[in-house]
N, C-alpha and C. Protein backbone atom coordinates (compact mmCIF):
# COMPACT_ATOMS: atom_id res chain seq x y z
N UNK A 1 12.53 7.69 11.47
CA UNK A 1 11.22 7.23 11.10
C UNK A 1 10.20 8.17 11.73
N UNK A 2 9.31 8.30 10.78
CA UNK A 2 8.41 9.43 11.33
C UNK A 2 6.96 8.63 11.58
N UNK A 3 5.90 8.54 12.88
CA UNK A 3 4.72 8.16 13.13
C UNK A 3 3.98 9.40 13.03
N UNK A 4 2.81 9.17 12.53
CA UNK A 4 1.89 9.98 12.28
C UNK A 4 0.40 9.55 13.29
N UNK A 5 -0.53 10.42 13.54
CA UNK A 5 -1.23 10.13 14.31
C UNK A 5 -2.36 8.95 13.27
N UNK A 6 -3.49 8.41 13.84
CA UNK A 6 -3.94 7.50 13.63
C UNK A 6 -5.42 8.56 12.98
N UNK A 7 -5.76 8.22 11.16
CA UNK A 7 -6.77 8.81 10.65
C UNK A 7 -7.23 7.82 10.44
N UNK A 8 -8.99 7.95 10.21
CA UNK A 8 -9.70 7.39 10.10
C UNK A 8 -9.66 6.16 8.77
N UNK A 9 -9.49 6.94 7.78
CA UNK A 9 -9.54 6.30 6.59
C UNK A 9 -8.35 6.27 6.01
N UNK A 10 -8.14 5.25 4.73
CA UNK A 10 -7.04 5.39 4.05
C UNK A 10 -6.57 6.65 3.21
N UNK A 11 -5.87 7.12 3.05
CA UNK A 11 -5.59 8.29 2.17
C UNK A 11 -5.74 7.89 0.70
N UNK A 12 -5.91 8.59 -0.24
CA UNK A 12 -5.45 8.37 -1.60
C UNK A 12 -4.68 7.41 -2.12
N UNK A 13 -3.37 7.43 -1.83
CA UNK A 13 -2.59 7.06 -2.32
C UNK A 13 -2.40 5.33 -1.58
N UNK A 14 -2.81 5.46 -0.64
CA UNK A 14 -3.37 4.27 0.05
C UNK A 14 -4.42 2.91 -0.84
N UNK A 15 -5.27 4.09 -1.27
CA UNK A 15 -6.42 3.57 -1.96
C UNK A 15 -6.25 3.00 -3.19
N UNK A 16 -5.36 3.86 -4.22
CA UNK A 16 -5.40 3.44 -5.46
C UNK A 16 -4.66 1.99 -5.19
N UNK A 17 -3.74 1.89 -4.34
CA UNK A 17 -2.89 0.60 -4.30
C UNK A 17 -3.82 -0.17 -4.24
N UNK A 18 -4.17 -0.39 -2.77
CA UNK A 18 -5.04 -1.26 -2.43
C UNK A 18 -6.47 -1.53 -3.81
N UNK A 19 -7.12 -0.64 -4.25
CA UNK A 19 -7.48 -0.91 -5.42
C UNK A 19 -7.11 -1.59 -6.41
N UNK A 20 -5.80 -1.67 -6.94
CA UNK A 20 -4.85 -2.01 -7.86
C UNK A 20 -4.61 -3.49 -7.62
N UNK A 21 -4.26 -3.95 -5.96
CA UNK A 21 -4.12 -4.82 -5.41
C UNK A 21 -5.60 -6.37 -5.67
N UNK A 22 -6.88 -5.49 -5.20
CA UNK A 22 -8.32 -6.19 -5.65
C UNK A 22 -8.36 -6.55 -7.30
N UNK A 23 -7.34 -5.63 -8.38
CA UNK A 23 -7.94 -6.11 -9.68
C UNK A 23 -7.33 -7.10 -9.59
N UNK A 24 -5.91 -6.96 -9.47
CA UNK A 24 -4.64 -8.21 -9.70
C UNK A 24 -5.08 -9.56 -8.87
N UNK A 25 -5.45 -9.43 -7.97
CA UNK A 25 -6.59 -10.67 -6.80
C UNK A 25 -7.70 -10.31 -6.60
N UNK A 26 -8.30 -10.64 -6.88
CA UNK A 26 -10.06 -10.84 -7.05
C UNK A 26 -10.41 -11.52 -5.75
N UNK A 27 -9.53 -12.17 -5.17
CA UNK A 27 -10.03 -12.77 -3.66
C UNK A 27 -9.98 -12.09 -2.46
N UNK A 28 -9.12 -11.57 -2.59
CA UNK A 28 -8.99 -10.06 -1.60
C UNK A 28 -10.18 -9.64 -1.13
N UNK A 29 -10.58 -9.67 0.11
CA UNK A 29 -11.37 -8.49 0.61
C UNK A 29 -11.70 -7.49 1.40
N UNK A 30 -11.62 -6.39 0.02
CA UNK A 30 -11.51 -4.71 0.54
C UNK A 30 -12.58 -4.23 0.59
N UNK A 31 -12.85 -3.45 1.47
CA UNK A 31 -14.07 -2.71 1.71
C UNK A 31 -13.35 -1.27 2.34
N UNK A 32 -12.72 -0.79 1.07
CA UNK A 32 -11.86 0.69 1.44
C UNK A 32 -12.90 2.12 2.57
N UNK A 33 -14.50 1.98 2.37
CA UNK A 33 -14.68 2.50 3.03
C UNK A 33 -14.71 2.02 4.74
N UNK A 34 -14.91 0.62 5.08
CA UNK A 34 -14.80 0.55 6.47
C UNK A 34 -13.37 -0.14 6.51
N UNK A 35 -12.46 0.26 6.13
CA UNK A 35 -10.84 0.22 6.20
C UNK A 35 -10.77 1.61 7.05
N UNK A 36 -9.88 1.02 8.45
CA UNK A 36 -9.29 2.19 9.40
C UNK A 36 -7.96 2.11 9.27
N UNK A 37 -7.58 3.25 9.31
CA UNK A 37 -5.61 2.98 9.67
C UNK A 37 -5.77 3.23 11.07
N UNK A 38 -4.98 2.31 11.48
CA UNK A 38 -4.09 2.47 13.11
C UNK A 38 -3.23 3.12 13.18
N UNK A 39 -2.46 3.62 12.10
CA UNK A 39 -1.51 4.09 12.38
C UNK A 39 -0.17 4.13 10.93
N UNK A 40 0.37 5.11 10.80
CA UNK A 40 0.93 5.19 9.60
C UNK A 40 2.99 5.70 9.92
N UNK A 41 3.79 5.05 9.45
CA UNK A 41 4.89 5.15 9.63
C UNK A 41 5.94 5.59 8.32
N UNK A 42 6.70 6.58 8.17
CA UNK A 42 7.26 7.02 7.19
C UNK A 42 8.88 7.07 7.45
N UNK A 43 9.24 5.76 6.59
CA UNK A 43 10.73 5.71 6.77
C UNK A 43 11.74 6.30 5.72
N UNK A 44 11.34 6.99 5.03
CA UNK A 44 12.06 7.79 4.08
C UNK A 44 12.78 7.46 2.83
N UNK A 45 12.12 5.97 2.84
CA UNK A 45 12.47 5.05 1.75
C UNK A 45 11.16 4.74 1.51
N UNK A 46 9.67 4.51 2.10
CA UNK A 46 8.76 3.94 1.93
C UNK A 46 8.09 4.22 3.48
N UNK A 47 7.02 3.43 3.41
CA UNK A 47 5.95 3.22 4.96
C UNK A 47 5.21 1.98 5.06
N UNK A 48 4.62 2.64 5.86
CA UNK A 48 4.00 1.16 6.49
C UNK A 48 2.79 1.67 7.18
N UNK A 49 1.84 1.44 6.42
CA UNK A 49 0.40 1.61 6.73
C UNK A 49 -0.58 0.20 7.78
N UNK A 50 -0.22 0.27 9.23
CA UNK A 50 -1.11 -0.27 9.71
C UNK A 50 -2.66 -0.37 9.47
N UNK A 51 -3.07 -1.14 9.57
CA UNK A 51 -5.36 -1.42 9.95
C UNK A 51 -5.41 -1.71 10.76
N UNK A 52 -6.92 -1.18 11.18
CA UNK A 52 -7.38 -2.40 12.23
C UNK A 52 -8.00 -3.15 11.69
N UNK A 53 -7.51 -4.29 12.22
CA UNK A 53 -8.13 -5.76 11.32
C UNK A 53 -8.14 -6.68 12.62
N UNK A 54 -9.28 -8.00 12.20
CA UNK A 54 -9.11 -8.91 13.18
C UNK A 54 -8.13 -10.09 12.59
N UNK A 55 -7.09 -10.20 14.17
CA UNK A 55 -5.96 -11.02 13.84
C UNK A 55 -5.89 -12.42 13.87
N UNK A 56 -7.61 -12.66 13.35
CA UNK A 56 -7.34 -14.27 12.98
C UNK A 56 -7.65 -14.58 11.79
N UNK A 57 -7.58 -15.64 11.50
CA UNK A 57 -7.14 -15.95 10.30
C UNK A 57 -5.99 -16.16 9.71
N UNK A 58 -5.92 -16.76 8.71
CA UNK A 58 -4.48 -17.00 7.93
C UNK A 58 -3.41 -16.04 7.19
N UNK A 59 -2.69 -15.86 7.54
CA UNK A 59 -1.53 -14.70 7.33
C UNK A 59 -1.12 -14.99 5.90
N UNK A 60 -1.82 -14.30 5.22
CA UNK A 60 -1.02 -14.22 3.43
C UNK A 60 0.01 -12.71 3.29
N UNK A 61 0.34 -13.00 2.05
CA UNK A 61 0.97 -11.49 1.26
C UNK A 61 0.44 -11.29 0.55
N UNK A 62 0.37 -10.35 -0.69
CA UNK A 62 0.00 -9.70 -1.90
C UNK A 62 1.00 -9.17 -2.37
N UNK A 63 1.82 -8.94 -3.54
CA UNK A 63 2.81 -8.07 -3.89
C UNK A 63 2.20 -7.53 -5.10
N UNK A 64 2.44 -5.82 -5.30
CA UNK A 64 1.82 -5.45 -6.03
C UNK A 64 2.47 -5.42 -7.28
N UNK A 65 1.66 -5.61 -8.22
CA UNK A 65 2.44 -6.17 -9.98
C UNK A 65 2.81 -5.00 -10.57
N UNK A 66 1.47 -3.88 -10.35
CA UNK A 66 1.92 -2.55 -11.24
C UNK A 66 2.77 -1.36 -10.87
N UNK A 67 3.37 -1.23 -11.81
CA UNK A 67 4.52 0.03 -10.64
C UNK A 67 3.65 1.42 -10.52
N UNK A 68 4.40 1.89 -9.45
CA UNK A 68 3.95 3.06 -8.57
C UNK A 68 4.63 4.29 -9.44
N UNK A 69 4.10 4.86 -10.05
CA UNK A 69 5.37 6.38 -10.48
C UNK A 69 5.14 7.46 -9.32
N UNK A 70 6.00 8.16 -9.13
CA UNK A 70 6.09 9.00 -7.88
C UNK A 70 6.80 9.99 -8.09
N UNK A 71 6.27 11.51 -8.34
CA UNK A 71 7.35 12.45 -8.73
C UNK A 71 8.28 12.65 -7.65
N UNK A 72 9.78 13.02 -8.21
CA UNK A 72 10.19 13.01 -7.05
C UNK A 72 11.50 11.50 -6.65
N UNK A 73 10.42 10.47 -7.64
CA UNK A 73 10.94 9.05 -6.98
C UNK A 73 11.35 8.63 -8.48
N UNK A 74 12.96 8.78 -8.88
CA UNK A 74 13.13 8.61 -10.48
C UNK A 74 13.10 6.83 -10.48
N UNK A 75 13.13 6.16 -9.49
CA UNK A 75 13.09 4.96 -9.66
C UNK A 75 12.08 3.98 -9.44
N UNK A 76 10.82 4.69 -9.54
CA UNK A 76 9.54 3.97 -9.16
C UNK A 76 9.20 3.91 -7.55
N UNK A 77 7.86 2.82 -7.17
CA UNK A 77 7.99 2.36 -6.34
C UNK A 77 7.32 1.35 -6.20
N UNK A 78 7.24 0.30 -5.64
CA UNK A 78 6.22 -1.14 -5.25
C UNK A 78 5.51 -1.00 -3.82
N UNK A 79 4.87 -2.04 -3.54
CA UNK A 79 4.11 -2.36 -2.84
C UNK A 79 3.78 -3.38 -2.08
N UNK A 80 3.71 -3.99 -0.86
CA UNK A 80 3.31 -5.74 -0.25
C UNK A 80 2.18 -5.16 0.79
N UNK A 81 1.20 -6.14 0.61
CA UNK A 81 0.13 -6.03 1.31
C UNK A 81 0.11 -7.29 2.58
N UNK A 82 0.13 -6.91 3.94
CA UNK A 82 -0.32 -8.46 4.56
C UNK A 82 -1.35 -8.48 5.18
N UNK A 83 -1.90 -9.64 5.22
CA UNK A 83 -3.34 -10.21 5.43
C UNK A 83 -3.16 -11.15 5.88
N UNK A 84 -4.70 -10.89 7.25
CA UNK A 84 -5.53 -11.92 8.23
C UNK A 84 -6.30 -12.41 7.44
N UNK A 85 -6.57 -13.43 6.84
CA UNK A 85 -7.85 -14.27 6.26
C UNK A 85 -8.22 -13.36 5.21
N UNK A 86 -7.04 -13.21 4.10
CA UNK A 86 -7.42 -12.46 3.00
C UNK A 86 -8.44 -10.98 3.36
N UNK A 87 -7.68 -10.16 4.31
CA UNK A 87 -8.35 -8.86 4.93
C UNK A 87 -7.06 -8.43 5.18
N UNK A 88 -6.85 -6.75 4.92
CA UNK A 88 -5.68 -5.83 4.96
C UNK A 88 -4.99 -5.81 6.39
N UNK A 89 -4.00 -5.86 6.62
CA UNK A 89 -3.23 -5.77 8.07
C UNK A 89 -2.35 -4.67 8.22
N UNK A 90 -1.67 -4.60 6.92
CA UNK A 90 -0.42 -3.80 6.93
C UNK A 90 0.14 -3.92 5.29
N UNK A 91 0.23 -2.13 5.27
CA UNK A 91 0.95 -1.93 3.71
C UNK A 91 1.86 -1.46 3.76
N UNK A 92 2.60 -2.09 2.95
CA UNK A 92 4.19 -1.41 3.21
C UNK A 92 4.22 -1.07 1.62
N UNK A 93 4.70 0.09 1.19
CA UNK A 93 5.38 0.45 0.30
C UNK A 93 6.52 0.73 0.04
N UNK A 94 7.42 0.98 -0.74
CA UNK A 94 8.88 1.16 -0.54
C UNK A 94 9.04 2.01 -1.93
N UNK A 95 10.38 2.19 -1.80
CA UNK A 95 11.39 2.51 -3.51
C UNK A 95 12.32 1.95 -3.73
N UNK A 96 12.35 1.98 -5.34
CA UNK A 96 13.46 0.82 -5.89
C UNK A 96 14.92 1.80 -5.72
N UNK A 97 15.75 1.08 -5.88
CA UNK A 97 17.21 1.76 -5.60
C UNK A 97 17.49 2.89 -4.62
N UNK A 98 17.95 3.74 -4.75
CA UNK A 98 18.26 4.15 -3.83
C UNK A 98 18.09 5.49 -3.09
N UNK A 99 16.45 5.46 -3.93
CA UNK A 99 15.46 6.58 -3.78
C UNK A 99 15.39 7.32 -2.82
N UNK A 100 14.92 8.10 -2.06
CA UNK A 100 14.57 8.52 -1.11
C UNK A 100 13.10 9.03 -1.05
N UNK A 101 11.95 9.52 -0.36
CA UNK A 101 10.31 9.79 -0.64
C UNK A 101 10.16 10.21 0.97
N UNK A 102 9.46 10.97 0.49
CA UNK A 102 9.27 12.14 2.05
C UNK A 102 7.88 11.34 2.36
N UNK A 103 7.09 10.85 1.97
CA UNK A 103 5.37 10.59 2.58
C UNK A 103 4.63 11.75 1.31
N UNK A 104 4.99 12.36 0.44
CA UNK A 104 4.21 13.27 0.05
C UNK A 104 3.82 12.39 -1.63
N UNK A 105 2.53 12.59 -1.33
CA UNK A 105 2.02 11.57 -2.83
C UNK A 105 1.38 12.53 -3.59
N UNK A 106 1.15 13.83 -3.37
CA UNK A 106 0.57 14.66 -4.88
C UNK A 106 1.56 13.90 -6.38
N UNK A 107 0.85 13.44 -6.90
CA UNK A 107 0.98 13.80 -8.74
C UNK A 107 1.49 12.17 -8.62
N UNK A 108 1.12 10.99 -7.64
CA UNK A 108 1.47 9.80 -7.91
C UNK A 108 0.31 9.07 -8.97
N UNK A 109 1.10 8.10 -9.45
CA UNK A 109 -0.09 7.06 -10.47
C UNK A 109 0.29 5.57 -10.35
N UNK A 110 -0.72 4.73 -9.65
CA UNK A 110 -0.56 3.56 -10.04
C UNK A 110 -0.97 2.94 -11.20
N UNK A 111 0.24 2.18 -11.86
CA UNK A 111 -0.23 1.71 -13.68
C UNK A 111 -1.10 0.48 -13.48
N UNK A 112 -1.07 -0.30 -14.44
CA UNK A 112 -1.27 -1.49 -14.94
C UNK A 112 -0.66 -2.26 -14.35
N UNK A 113 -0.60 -3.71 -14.22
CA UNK A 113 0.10 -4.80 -14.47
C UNK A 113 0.27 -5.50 -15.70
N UNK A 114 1.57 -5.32 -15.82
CA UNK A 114 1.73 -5.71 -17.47
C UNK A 114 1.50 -7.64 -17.52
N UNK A 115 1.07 -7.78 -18.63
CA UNK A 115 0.29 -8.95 -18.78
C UNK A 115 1.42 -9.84 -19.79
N UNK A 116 1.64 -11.17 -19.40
CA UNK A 116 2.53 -11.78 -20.32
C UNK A 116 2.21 -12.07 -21.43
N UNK A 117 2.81 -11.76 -22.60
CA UNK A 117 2.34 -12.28 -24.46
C UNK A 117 2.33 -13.52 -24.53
């Protein structure tokens, strides 16, 4: 597992999720510019994007609906968000099967959430 030092803001690829995350829940609240990472972890299957957030409040999830394409990653990837009082705590992303993903997100796209007929 690889730790990375602690940047200010979310990265890109950070963002579109968490974006993606606000359409699919509308109750969510993101405010991507005063969003800090604490700290970012790369397990070679996925990571785990710490915040600083305040740790009260009620502990929800979010799971993200639309898939992640990821060159590189022939099997997609998803997403779970957890939250203090509907506010970001920790993102974990991952890959489906038995992928492997270095941390490197050039040429990623988060889709849609496909909508039931």
């Amino acid at each position: 597992m690889t730790t990375l030092p602690e940047q200010s803001a979310p990265n890109a690829f950070e963002t579109a999720i968490l974006e993606a995350m606000a359409r699919e829940r509308p109750s969510l609240i993101l405010d991507v510019d005063r969003l800090r990472v604490r700290r970012r972890n790369y397990t070679g299957v996925g990571s785990y994007t710490d915040f600083l957030c305040d740790e009260s409040g009620e502990q929800d999830t979010v799971s993200l609906k639309a898939p992640i394409a990821m060159p590189g990653v022939p099997s997609g990837m998803g997403a779970v968000l957890f939250c203090r009082g509907q506010r970001p705590s920790c993102l974990e992303t991952f890959t489906y099967g038995d992928d492997f993903w270095t941390g490197a997100f050039e040429g990623f796209s988060v889709g849609r959430a496909s909508t039931p007929e």
